[in-house]
C-alpha atoms as a PDB file:
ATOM      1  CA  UNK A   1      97.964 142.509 110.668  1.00  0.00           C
ATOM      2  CA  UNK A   2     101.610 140.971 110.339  1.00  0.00           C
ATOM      3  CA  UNK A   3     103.478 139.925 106.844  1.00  0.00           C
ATOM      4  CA  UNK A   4     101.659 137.742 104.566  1.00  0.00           C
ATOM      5  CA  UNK A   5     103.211 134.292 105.802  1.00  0.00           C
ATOM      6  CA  UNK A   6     101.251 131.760 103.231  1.00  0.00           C
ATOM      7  CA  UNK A   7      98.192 130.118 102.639  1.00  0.00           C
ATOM      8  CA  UNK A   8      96.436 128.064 105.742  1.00  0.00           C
ATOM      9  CA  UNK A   9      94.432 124.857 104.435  1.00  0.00           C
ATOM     10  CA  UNK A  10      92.143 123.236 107.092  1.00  0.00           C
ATOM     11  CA  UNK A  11      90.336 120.093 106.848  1.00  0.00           C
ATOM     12  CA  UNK A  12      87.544 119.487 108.981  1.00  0.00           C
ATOM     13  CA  UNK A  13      87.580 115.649 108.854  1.00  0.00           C
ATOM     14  CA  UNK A  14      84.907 114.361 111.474  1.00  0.00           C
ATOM     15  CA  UNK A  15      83.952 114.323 115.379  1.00  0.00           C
ATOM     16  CA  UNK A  16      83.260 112.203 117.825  1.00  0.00           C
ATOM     17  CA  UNK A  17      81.298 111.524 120.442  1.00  0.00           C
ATOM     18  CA  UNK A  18      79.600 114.833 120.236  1.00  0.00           C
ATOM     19  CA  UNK A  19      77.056 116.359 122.616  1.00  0.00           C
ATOM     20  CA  UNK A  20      73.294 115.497 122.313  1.00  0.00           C
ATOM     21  CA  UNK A  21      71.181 118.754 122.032  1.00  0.00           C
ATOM     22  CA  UNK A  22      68.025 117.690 120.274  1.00  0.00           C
ATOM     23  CA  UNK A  23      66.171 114.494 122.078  1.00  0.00           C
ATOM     24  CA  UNK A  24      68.051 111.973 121.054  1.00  0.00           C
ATOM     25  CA  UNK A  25      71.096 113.559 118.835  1.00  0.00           C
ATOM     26  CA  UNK A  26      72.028 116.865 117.047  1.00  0.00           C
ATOM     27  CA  UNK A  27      72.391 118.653 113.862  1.00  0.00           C
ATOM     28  CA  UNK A  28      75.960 119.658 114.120  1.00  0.00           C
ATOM     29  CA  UNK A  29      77.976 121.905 112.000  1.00  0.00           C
ATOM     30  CA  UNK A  30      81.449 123.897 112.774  1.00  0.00           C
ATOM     31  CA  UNK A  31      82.434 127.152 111.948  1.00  0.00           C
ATOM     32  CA  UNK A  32      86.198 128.487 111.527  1.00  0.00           C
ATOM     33  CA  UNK A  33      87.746 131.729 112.741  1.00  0.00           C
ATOM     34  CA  UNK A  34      91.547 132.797 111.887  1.00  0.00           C
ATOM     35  CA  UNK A  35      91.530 136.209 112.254  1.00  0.00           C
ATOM     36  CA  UNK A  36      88.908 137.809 110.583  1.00  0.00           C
ATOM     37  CA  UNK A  37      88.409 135.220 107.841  1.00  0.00           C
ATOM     38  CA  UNK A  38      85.337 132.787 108.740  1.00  0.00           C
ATOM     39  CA  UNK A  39      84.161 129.380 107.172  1.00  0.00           C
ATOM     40  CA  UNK A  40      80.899 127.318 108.200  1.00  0.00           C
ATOM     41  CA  UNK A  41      80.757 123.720 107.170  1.00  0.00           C
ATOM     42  CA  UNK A  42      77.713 122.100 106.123  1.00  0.00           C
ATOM     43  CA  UNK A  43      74.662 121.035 108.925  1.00  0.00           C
ATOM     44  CA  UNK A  44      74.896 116.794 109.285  1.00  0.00           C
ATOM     45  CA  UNK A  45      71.494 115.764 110.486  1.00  0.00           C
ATOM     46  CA  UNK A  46      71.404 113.478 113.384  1.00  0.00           C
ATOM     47  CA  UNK A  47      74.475 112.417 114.188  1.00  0.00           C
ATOM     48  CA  UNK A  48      76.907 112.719 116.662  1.00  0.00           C
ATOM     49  CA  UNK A  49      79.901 111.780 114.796  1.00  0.00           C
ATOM     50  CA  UNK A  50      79.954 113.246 111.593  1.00  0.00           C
ATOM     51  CA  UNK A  51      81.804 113.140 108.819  1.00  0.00           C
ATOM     52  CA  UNK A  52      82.846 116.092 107.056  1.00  0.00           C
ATOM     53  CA  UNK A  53      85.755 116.521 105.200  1.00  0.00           C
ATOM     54  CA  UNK A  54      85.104 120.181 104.186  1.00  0.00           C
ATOM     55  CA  UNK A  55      88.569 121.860 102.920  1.00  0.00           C
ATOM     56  CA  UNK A  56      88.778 125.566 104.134  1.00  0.00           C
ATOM     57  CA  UNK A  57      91.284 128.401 102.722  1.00  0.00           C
ATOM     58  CA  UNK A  58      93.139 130.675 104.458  1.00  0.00           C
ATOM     59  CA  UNK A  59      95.507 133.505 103.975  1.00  0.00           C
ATOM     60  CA  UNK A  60      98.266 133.065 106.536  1.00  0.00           C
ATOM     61  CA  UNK A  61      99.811 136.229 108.302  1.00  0.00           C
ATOM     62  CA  UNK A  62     102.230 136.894 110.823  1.00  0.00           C
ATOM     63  CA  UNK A  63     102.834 136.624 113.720  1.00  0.00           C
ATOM     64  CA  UNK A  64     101.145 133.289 113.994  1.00  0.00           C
ATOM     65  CA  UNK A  65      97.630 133.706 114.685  1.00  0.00           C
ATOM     66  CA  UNK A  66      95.755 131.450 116.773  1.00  0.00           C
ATOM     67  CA  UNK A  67      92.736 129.008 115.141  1.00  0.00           C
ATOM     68  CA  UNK A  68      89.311 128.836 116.838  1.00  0.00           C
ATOM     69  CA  UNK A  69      86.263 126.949 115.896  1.00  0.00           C
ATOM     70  CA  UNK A  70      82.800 126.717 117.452  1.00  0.00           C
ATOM     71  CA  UNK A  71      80.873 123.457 117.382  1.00  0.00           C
ATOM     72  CA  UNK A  72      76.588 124.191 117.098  1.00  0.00           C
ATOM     73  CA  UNK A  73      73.431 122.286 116.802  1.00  0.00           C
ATOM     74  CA  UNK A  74      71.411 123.523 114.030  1.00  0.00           C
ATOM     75  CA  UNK A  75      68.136 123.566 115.430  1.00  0.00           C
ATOM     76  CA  UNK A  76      64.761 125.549 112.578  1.00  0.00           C
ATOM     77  CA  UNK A  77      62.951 127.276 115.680  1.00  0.00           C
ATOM     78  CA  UNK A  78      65.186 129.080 117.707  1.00  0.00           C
ATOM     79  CA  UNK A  79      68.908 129.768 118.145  1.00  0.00           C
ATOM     80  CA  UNK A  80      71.446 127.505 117.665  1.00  0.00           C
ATOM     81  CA  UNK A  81      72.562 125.220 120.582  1.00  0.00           C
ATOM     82  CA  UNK A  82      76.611 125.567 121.590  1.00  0.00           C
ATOM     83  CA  UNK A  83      78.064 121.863 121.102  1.00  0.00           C
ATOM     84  CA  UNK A  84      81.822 123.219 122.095  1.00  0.00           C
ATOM     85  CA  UNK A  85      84.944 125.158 121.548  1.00  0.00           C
ATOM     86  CA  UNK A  86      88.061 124.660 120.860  1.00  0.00           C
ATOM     87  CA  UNK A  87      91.673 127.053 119.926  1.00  0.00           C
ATOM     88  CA  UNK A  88      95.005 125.875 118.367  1.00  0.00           C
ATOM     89  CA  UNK A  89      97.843 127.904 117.847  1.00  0.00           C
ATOM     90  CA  UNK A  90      99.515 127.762 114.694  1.00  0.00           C
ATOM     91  CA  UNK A  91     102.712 129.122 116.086  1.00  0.00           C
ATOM     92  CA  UNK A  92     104.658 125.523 116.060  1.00  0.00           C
ATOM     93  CA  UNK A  93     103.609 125.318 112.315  1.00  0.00           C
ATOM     94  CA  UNK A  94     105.220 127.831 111.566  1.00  0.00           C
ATOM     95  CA  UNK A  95     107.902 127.416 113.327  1.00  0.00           C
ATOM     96  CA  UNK A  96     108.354 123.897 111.599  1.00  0.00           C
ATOM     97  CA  UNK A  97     107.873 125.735 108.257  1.00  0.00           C
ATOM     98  CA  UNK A  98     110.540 127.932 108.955  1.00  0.00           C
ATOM     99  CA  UNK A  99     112.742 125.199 110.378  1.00  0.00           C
ATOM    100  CA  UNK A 100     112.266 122.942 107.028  1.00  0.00           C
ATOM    101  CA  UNK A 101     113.210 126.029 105.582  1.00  0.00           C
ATOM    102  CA  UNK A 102     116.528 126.585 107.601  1.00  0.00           C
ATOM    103  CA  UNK A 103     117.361 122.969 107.243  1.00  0.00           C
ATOM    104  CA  UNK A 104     116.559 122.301 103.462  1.00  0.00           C
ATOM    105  CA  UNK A 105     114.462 119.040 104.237  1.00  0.00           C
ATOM    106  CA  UNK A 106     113.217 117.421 101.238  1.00  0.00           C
ATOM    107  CA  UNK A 107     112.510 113.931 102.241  1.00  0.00           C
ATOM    108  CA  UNK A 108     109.470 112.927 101.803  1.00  0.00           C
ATOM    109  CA  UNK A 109     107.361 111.955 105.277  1.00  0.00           C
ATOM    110  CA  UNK A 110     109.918 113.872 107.664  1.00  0.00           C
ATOM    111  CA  UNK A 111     108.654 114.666 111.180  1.00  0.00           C
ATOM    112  CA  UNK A 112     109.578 118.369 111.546  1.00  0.00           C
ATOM    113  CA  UNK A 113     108.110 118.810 115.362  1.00  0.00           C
ATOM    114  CA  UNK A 114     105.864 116.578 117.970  1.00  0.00           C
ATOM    115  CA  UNK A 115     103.272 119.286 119.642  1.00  0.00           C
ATOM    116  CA  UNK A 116     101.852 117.914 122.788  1.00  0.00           C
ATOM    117  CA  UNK A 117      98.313 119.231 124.694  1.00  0.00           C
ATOM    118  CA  UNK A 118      98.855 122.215 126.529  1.00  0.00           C
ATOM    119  CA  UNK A 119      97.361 124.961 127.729  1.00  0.00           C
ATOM    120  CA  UNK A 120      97.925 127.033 124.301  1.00  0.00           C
ATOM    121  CA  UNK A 121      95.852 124.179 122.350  1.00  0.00           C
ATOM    122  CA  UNK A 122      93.248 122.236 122.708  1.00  0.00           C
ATOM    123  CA  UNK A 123      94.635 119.203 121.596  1.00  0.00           C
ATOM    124  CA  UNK A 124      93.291 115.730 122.509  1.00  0.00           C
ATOM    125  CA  UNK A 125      96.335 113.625 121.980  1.00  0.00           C
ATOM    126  CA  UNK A 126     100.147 114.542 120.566  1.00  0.00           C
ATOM    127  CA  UNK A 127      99.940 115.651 116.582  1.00  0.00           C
ATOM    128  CA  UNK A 128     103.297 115.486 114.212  1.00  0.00           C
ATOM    129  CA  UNK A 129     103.771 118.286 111.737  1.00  0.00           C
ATOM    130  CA  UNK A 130     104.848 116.659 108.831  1.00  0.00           C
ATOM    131  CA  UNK A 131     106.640 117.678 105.382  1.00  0.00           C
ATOM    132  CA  UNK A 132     104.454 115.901 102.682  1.00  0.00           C
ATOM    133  CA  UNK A 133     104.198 116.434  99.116  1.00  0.00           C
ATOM    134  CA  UNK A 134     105.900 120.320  99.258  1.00  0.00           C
ATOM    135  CA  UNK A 135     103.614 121.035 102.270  1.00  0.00           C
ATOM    136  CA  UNK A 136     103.804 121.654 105.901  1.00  0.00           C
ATOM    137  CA  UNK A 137     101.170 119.485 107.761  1.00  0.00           C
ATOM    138  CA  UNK A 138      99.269 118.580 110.804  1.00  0.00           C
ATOM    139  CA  UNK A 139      96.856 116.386 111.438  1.00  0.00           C
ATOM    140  CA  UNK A 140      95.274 116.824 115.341  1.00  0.00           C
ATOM    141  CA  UNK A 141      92.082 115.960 117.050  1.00  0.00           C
ATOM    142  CA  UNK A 142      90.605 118.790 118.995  1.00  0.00           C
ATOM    143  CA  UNK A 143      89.086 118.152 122.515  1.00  0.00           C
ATOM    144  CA  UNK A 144      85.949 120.616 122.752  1.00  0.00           C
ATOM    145  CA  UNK A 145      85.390 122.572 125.536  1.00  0.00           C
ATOM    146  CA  UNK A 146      82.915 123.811 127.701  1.00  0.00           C
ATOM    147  CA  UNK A 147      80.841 120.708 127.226  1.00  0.00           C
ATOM    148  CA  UNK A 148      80.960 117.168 128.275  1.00  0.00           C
ATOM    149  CA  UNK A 149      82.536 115.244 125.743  1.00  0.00           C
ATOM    150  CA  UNK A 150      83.496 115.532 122.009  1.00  0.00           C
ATOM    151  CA  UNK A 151      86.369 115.913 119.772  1.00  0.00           C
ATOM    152  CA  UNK A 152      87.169 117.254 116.190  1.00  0.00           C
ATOM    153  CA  UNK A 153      89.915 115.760 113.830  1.00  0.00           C
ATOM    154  CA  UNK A 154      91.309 118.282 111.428  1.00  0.00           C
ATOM    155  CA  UNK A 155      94.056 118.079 108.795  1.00  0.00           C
ATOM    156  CA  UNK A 156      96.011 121.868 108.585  1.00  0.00           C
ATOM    157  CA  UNK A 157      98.485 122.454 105.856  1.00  0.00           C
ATOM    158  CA  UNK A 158     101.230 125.369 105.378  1.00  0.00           C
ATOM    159  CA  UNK A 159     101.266 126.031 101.838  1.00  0.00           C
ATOM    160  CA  UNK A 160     102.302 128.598  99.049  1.00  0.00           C
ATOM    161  CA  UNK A 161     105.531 129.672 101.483  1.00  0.00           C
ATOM    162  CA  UNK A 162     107.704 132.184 100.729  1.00  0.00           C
ATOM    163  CA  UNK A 163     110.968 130.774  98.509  1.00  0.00           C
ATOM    164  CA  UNK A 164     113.672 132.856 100.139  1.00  0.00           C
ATOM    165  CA  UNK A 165     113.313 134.280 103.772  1.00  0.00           C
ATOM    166  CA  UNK A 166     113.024 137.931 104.273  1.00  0.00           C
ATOM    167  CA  UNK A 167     115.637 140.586 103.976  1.00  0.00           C
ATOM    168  CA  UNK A 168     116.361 142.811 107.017  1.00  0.00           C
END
């Protein structure tokens, strides 16, 4: 594991247009992996797009590590159905944190970078990282994969950053 970078606060918002499992819709609930830190949110019975807005912690390390979360179906007599996938790296966050950093931006609302889907993310449209209120943030939709259709709208923040950079 790197140097302690921060701490990582994600918002699972909603989805859409998630995958039917059951007859007629699904159970769905996400779980988080950064690392070796996992989060579950809670099930939302039938319905295929849910709203969340579950607020996860993280301790931050680097070198940027790469966010994954799993999509399921809850389902009471046997195991859980896979609704999706999806990975984003956290690697222009931080480089927007440190940038901010560099630059001294204080304004309020300043677009620090424009991250655009690639083959490193799974991102379903362009997301701005942001300086708001003290914090470093992104707000992106996720495309899941591995299924037919469905996305999942998150809100990340940087917070907690170191005040001065580190010595060599």
């Amino acid at each position: 594991m790197g140097d302690k970078f921060g701490q990582l606060k994600v918002t699972v918002v909603k989805g859409r247009r998630l995958v039917i499992r059951d007859f007629n819709s699904s159970d769905p609930y996400v779980i988080l992996k950064l690392g070796n830190q996992t989060a579950k949110t809670k099930v939302i019975h039938s319905c295929l797009n849910p709203v969340w807005n579950e607020e996860f912690d993280f301790s931050f390390s680097e070198p940027a590590e790469v966010l994954k979360l799993q999509v399921f179906d809850k389902d009471r007599f046997k195991a859980d159905d896979k609704m999706g996938n999806a990975h984003l790296s956290l690697q222009p966050l931080v480089a927007s944190a440190r940038l901010r950093k560099i630059l001294g931006i204080a304004s309020e609302g300043t677009t620090l970078r424009k991250v655009i889907p690639e083959s490193d993310n799974c991102l379903a449209a362009d997301s701005s990282i942001n300086w708001v209120n003290g914090e470093v943030v992104q707000d992106v939709w996720l495309r899941l994969c591995e299924v037919e259709s469905g996305d999942i709208e998150l809100k990340i923040k940087l917070i907690n950053l170191p005040s001065a950079a580190p010595s060599k």
